[in-house]
PDB file of N, CA and C in Angstrom:
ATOM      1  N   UNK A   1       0.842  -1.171   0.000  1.00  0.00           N
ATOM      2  CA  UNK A   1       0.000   0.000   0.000  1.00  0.00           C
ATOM      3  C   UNK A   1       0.893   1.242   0.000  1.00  0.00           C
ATOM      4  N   UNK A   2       0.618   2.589  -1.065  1.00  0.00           N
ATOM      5  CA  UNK A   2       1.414   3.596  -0.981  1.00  0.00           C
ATOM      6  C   UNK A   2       1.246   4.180   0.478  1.00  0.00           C
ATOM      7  N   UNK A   3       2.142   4.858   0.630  1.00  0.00           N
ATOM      8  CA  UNK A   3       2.496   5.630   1.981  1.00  0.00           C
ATOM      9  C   UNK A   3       1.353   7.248   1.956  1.00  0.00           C
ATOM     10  N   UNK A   4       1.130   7.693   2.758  1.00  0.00           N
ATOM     11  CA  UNK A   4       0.522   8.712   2.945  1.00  0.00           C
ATOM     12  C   UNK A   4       1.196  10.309   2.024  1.00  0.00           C
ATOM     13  N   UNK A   5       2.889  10.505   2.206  1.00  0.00           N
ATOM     14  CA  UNK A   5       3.178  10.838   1.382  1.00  0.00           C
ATOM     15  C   UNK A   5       3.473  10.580   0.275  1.00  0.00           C
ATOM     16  N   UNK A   6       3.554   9.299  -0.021  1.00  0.00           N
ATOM     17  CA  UNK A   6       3.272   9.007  -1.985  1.00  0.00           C
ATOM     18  C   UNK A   6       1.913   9.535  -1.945  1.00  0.00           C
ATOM     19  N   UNK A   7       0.788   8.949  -1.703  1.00  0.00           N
ATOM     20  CA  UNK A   7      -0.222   9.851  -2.166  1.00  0.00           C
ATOM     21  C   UNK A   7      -0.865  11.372  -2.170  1.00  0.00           C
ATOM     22  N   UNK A   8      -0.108  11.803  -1.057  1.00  0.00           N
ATOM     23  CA  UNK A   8      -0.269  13.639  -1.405  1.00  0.00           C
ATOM     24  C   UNK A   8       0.983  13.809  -2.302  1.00  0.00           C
ATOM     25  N   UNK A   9       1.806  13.574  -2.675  1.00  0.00           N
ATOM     26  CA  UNK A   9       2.854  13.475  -3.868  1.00  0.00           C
ATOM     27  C   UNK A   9       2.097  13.359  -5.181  1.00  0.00           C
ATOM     28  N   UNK A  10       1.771  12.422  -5.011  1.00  0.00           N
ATOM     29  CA  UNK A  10       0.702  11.956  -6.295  1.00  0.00           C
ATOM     30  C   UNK A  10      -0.472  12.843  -6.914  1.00  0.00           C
ATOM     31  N   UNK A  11      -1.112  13.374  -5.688  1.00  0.00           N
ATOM     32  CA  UNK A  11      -2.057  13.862  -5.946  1.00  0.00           C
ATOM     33  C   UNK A  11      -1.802  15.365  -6.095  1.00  0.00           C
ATOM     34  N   UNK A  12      -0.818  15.951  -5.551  1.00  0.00           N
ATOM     35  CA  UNK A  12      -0.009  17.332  -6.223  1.00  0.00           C
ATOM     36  C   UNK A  12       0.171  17.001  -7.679  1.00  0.00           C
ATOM     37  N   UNK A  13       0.709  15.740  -7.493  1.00  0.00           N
ATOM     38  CA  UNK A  13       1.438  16.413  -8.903  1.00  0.00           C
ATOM     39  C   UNK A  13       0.012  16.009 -10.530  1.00  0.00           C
ATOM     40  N   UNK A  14      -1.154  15.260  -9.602  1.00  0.00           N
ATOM     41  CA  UNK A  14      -2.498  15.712 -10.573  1.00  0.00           C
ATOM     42  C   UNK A  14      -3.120  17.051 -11.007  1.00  0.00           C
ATOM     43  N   UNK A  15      -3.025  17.654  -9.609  1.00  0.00           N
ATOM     44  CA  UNK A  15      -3.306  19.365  -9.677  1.00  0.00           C
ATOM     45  C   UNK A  15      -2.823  19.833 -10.446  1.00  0.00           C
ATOM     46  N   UNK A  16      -1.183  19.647 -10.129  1.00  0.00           N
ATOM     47  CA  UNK A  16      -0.334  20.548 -11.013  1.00  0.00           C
ATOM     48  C   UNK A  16      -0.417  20.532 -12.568  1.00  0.00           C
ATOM     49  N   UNK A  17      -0.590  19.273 -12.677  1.00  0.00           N
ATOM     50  CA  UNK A  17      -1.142  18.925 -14.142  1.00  0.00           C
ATOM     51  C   UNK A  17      -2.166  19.441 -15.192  1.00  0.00           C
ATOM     52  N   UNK A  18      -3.394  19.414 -14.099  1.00  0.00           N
ATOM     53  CA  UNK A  18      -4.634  19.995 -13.906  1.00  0.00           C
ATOM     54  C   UNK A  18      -4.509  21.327 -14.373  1.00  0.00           C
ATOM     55  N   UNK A  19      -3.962  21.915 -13.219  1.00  0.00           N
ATOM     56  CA  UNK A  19      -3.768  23.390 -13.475  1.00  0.00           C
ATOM     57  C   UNK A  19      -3.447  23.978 -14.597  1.00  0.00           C
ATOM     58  N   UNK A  20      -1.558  22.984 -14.951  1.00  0.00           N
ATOM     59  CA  UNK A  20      -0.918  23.846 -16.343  1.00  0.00           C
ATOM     60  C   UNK A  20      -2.011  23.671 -17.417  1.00  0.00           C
ATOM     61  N   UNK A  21      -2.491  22.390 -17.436  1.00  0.00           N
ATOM     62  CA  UNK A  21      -3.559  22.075 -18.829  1.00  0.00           C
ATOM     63  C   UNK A  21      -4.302  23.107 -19.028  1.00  0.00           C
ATOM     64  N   UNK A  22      -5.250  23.589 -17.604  1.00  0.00           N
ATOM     65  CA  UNK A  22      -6.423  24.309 -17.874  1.00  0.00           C
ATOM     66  C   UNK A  22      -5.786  25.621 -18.182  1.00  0.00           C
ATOM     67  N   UNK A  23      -4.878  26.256 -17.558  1.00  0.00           N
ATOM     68  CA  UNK A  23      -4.254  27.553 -17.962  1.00  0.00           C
ATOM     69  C   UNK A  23      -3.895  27.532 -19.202  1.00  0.00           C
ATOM     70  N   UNK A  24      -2.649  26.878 -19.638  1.00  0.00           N
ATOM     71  CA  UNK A  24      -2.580  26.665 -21.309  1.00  0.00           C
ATOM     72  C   UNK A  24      -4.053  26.844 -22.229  1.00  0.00           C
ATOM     73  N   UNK A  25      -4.754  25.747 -22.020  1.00  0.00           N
ATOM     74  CA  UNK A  25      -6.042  26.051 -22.485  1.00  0.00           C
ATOM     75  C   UNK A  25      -6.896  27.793 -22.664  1.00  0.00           C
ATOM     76  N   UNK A  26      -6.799  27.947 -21.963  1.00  0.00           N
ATOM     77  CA  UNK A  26      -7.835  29.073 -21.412  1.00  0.00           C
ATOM     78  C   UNK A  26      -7.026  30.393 -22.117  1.00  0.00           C
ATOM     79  N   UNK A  27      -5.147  30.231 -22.499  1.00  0.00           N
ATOM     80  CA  UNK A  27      -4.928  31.070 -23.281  1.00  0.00           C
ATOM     81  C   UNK A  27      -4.860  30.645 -24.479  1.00  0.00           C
ATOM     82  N   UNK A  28      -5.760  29.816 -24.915  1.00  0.00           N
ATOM     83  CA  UNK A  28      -5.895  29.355 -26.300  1.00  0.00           C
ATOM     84  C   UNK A  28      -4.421  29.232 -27.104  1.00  0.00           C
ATOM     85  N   UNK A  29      -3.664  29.170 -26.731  1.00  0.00           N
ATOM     86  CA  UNK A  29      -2.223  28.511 -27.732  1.00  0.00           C
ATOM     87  C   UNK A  29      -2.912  26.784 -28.162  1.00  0.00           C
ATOM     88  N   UNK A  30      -1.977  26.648 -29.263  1.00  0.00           N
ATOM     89  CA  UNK A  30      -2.292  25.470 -30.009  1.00  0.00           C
ATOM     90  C   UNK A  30      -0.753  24.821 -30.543  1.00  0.00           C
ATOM     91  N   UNK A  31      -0.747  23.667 -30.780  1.00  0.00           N
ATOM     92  CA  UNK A  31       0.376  23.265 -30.751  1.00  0.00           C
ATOM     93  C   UNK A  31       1.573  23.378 -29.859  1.00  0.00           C
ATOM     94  N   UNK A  32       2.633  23.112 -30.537  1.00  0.00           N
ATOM     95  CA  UNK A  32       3.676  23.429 -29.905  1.00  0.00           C
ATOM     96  C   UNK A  32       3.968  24.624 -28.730  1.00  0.00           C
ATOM     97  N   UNK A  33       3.128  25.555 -29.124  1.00  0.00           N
ATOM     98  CA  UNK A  33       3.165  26.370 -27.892  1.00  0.00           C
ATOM     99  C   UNK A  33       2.061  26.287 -26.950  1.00  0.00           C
ATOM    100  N   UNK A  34       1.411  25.580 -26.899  1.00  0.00           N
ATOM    101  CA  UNK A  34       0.654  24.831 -25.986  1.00  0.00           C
ATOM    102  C   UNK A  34       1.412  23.453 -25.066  1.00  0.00           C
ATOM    103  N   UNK A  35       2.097  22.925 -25.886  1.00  0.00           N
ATOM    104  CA  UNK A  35       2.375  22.414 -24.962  1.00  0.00           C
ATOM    105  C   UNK A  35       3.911  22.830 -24.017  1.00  0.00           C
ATOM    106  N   UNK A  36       4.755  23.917 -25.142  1.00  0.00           N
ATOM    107  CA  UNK A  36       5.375  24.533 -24.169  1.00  0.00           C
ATOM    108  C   UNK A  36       5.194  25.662 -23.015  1.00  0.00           C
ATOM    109  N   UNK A  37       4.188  25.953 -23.221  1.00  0.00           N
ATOM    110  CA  UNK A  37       3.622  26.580 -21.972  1.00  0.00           C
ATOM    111  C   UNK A  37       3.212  25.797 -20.972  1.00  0.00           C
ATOM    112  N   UNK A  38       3.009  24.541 -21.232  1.00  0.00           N
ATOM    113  CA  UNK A  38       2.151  23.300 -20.244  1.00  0.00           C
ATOM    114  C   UNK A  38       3.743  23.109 -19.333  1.00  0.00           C
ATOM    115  N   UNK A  39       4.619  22.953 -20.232  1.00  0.00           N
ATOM    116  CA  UNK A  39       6.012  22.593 -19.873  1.00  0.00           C
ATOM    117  C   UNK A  39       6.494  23.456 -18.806  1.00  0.00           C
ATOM    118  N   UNK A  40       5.851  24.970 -19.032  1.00  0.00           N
ATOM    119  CA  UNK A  40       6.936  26.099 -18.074  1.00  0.00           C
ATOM    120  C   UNK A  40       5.986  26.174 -17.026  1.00  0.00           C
ATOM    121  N   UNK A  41       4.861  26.034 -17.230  1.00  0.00           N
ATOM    122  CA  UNK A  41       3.888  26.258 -15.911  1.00  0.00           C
ATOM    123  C   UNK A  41       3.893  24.848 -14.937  1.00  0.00           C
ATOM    124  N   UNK A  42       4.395  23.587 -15.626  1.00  0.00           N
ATOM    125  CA  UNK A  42       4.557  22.380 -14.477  1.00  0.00           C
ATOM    126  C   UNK A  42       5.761  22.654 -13.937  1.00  0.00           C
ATOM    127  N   UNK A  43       6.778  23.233 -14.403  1.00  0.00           N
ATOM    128  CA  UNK A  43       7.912  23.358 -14.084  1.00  0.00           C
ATOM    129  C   UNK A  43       7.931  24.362 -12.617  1.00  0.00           C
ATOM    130  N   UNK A  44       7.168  25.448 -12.933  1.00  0.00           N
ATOM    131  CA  UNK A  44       6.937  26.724 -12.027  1.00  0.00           C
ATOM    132  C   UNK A  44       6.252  26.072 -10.937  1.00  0.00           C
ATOM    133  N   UNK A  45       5.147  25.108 -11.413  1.00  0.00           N
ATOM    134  CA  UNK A  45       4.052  24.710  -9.858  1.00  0.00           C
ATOM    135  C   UNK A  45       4.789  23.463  -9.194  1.00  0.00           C
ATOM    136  N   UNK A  46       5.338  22.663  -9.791  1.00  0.00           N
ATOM    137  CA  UNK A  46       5.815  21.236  -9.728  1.00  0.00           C
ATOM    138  C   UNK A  46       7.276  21.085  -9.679  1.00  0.00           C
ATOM    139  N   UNK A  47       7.281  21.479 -10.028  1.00  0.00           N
ATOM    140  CA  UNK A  47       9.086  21.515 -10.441  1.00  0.00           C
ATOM    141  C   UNK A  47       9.761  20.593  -9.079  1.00  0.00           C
ATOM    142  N   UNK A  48      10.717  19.745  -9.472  1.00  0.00           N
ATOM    143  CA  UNK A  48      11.430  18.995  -8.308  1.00  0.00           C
ATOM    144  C   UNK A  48      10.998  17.955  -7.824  1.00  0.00           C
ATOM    145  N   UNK A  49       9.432  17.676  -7.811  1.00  0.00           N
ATOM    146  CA  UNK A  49       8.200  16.728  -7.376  1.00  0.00           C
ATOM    147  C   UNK A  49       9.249  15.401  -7.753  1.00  0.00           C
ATOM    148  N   UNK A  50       9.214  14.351  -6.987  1.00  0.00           N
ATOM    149  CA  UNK A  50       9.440  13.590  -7.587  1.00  0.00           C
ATOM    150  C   UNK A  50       7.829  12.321  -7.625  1.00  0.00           C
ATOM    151  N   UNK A  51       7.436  12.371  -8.485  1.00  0.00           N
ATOM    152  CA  UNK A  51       6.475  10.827  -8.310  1.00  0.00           C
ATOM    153  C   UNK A  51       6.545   9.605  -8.538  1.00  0.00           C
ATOM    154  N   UNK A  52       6.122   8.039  -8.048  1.00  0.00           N
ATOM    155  CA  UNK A  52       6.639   7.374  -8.563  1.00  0.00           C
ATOM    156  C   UNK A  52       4.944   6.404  -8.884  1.00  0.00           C
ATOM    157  N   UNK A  53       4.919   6.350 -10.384  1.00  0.00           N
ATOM    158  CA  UNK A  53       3.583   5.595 -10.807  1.00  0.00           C
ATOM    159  C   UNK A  53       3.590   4.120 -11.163  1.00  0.00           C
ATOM    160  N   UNK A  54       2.959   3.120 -10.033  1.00  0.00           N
ATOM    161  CA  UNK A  54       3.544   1.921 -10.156  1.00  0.00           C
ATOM    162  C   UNK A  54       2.321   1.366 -12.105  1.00  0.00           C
ATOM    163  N   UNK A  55       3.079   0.493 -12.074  1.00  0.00           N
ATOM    164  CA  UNK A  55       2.588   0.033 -13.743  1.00  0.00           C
ATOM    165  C   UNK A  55       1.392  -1.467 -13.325  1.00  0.00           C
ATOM    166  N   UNK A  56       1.088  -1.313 -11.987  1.00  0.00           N
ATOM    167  CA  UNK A  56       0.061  -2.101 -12.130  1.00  0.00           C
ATOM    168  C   UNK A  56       0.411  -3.722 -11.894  1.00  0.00           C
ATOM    169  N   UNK A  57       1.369  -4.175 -11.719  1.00  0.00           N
ATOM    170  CA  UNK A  57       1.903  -5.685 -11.880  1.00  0.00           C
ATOM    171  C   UNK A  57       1.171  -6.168 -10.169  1.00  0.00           C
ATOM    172  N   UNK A  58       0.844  -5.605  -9.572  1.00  0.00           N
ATOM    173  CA  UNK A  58       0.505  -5.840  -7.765  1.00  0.00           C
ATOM    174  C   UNK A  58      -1.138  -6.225  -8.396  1.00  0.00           C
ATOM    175  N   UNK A  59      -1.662  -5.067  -8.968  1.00  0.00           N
ATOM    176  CA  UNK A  59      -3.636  -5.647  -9.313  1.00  0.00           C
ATOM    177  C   UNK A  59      -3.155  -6.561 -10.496  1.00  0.00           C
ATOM    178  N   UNK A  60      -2.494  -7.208 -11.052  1.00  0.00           N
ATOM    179  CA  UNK A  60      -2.354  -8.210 -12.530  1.00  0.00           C
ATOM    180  C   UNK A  60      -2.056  -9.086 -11.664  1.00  0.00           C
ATOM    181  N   UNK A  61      -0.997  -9.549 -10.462  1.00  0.00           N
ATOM    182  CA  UNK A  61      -0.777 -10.853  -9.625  1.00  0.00           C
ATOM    183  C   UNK A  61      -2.115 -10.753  -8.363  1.00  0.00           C
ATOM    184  N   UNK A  62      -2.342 -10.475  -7.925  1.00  0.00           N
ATOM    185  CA  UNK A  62      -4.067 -10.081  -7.002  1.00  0.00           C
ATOM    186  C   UNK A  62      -4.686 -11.419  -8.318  1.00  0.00           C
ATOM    187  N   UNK A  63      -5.319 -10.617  -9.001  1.00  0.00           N
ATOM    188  CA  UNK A  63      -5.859 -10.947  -9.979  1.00  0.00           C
ATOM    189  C   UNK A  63      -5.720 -12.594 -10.426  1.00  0.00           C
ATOM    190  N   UNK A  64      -4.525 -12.627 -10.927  1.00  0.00           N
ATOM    191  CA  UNK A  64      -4.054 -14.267 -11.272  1.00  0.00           C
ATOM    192  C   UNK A  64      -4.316 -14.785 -10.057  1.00  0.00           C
ATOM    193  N   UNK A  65      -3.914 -14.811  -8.547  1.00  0.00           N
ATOM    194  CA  UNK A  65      -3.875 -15.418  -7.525  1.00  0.00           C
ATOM    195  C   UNK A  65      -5.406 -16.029  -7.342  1.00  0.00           C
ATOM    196  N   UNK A  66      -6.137 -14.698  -7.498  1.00  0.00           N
ATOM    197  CA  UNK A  66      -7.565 -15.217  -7.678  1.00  0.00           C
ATOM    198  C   UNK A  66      -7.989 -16.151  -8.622  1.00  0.00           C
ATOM    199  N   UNK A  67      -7.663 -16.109  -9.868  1.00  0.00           N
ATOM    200  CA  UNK A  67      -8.160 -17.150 -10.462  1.00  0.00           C
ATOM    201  C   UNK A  67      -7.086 -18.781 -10.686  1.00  0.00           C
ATOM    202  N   UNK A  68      -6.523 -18.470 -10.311  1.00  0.00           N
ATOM    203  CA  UNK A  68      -5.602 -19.969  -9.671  1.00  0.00           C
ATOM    204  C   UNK A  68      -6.559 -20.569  -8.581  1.00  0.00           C
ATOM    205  N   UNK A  69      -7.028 -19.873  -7.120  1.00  0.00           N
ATOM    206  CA  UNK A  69      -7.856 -20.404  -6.569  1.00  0.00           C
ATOM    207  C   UNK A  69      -9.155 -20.785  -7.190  1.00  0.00           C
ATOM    208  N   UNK A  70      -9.594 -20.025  -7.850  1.00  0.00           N
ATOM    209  CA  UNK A  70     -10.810 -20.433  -8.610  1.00  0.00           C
ATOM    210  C   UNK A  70     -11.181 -22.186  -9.449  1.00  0.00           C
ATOM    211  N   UNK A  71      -9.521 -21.784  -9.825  1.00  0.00           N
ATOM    212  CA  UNK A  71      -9.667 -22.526 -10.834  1.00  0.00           C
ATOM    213  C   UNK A  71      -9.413 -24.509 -10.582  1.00  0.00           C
ATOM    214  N   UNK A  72      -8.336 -23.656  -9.112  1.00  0.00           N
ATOM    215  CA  UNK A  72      -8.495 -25.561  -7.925  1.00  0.00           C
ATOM    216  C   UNK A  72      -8.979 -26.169  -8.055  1.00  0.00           C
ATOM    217  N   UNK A  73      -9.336 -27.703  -8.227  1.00  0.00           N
ATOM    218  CA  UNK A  73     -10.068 -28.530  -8.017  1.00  0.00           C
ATOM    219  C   UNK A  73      -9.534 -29.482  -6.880  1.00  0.00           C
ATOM    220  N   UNK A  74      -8.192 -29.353  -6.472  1.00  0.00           N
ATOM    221  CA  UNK A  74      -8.085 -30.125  -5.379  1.00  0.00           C
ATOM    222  C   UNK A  74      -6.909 -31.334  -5.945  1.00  0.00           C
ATOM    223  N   UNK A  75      -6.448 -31.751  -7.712  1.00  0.00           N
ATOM    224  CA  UNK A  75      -5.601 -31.818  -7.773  1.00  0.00           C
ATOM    225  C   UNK A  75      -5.147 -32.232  -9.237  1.00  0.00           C
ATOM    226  N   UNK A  76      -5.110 -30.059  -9.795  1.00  0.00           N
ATOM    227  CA  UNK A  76      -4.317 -30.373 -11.122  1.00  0.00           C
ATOM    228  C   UNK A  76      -3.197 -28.957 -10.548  1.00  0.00           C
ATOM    229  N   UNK A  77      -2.752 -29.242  -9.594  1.00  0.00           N
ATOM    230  CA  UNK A  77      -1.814 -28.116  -9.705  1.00  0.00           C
ATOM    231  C   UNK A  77      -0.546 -28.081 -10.512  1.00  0.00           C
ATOM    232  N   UNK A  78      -0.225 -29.061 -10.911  1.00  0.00           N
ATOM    233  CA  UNK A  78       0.831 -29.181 -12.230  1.00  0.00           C
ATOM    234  C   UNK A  78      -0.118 -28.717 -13.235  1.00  0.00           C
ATOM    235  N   UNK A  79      -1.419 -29.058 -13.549  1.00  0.00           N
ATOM    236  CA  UNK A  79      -2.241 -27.955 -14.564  1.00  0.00           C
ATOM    237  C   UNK A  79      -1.828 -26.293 -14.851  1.00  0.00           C
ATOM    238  N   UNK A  80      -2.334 -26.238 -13.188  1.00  0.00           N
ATOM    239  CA  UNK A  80      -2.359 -24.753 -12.993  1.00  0.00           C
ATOM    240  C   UNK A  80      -0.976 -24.482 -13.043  1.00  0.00           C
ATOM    241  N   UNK A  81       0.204 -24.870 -12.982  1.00  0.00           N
ATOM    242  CA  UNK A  81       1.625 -24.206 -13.154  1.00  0.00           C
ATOM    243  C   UNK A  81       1.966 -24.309 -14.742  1.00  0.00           C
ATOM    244  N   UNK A  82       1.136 -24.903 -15.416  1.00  0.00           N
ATOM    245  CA  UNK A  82       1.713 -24.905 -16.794  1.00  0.00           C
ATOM    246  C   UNK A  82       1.088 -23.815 -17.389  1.00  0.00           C
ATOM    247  N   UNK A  83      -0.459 -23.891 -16.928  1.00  0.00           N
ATOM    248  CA  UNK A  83      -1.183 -22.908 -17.609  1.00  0.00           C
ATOM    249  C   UNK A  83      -0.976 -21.606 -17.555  1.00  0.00           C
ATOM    250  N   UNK A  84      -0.507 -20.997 -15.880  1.00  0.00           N
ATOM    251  CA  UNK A  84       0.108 -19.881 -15.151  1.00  0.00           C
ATOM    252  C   UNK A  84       1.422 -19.558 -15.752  1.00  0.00           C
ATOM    253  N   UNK A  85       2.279 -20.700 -15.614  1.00  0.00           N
ATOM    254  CA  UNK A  85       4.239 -20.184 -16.115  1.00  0.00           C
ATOM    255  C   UNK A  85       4.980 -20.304 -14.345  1.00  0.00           C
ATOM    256  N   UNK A  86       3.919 -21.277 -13.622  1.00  0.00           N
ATOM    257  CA  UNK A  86       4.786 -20.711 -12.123  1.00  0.00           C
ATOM    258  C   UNK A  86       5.256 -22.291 -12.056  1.00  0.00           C
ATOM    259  N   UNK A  87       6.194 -22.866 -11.112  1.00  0.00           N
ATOM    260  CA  UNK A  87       6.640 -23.653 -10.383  1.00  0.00           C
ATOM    261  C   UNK A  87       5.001 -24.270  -9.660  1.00  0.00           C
ATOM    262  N   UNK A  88       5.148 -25.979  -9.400  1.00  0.00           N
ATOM    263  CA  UNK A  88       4.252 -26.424  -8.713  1.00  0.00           C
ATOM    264  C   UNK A  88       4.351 -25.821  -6.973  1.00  0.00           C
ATOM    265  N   UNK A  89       5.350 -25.401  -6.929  1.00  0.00           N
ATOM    266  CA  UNK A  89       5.672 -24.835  -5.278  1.00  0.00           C
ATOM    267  C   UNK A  89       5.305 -23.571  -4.900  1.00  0.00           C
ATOM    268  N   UNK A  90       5.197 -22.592  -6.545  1.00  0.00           N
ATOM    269  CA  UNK A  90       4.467 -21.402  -6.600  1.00  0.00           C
ATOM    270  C   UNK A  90       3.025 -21.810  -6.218  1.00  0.00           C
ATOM    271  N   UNK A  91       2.672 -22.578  -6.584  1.00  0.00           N
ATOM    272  CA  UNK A  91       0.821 -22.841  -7.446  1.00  0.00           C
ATOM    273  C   UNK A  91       0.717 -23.070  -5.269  1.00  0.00           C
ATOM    274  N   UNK A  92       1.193 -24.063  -4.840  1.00  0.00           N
ATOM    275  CA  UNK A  92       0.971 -24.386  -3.522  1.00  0.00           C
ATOM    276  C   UNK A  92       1.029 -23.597  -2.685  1.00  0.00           C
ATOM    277  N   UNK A  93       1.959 -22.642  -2.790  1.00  0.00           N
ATOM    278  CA  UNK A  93       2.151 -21.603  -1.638  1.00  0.00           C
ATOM    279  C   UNK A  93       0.736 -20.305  -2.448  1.00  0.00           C
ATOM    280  N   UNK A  94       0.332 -20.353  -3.497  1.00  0.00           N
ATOM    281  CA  UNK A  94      -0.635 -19.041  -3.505  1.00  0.00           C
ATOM    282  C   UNK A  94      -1.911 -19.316  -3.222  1.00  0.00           C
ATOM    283  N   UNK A  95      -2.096 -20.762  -3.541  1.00  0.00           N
ATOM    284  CA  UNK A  95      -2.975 -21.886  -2.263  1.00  0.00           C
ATOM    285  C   UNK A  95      -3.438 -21.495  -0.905  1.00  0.00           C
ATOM    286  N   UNK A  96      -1.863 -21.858  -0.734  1.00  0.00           N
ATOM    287  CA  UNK A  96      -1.745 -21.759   0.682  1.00  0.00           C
ATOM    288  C   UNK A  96      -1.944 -20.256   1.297  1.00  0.00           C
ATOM    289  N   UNK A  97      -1.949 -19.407   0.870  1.00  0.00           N
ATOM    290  CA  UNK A  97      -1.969 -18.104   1.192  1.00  0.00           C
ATOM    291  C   UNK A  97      -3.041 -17.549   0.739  1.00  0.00           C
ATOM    292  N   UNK A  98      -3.782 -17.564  -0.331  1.00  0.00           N
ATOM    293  CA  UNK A  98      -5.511 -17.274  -0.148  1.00  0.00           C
ATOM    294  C   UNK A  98      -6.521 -18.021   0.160  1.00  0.00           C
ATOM    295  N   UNK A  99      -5.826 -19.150   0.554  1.00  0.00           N
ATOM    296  CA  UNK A  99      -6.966 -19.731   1.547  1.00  0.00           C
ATOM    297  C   UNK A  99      -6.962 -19.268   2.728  1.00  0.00           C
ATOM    298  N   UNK A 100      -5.876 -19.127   3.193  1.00  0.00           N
ATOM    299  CA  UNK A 100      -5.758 -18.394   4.425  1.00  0.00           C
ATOM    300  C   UNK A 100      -6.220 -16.979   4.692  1.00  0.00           C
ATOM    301  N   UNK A 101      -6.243 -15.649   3.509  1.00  0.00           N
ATOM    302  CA  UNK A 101      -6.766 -15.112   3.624  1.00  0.00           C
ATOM    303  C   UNK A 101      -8.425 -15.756   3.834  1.00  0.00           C
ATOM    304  N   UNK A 102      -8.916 -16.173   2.760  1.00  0.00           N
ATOM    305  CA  UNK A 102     -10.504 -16.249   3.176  1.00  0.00           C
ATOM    306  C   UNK A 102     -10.549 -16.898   3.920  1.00  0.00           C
ATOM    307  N   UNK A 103     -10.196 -17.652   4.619  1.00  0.00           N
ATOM    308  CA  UNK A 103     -10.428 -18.362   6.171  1.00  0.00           C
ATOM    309  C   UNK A 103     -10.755 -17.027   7.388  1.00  0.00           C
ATOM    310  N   UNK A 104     -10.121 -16.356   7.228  1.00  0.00           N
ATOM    311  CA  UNK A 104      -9.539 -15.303   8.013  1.00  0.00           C
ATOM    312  C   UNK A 104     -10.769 -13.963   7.977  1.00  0.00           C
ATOM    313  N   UNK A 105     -11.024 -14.026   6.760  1.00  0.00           N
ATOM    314  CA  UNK A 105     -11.904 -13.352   6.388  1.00  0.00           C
ATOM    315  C   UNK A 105     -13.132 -13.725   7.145  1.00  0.00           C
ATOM    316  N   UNK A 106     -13.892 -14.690   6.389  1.00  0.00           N
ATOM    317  CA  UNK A 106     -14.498 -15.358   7.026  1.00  0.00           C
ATOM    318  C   UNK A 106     -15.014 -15.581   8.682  1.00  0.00           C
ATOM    319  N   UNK A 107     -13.514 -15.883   8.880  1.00  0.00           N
ATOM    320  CA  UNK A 107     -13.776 -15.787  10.835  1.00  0.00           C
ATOM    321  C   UNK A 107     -13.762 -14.347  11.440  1.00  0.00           C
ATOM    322  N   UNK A 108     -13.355 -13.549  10.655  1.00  0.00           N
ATOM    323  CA  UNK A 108     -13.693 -11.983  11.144  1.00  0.00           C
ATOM    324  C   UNK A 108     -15.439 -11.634  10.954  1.00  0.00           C
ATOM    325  N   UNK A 109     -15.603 -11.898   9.976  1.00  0.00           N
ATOM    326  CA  UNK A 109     -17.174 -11.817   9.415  1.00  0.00           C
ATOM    327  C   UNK A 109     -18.053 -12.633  10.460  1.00  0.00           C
ATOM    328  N   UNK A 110     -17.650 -13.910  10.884  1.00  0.00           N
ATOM    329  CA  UNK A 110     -18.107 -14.526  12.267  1.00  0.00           C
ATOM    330  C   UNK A 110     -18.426 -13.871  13.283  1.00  0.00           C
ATOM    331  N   UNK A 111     -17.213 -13.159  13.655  1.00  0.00           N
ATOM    332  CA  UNK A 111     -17.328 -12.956  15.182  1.00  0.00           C
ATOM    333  C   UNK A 111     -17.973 -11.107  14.852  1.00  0.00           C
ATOM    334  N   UNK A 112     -18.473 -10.599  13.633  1.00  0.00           N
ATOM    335  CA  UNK A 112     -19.242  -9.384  13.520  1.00  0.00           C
ATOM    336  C   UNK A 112     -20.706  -9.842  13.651  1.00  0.00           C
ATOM    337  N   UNK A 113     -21.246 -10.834  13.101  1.00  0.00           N
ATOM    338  CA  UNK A 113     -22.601 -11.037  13.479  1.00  0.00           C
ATOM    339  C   UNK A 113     -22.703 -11.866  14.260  1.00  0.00           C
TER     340      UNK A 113
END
């Protein structure tokens, strides 16, 4: 999970974005000088920011993990490692670890009602 300052980091540097766009805009330049004005006004509001935008590979393995469990029957996990690209020791341990989440889940959801 990002940190509190990655996400006000992040979310500056949307504003700032925000901002140069709509200003550029609003003085109607087109082309090239549109977007070098976009350039001097992120520079002026933003400038130094550093951000870092992950590419998503954390919700794409979430994702697979889920449908590996789905897809269990209890015993083609040499299936599921061919079909996946993982090791049979991968396929067991992501098993082993979202079952345990929904177990967990589960017994929290228990002891609420």
């Amino acid at each position: 999970m990002a940190s509190k300052r990655a996400k006000d980091d992040l979310n500056a540097f949307v504003k700032g974005v925000h901002k140069a766009v709509s200003t550029a805009t609003e003085e109607k330049l087109k082309g090239e000088a549109l977007s070098a004005r976009i350039i001097e006004l992120l520079y002026e509001d933003i400038g130094g920011l550093v951000v870092y935008v992950p590419k998503g590979y954390l919700a794409a393995r979430m994702a697979r993990n889920q449908l590996i469990v789905e897809q269990y029957n209890g015993q083609n996990v040499k299936e599921l490692a061919h079909i996946f690209g993982l090791s049979m020791q991968r396929i067991y341990k992501i098993l082993s670890t979202e079952l345990e989440k929904r177990r967990q889940e589960e017994e929290t959801e228990d002891e609420t009602n």
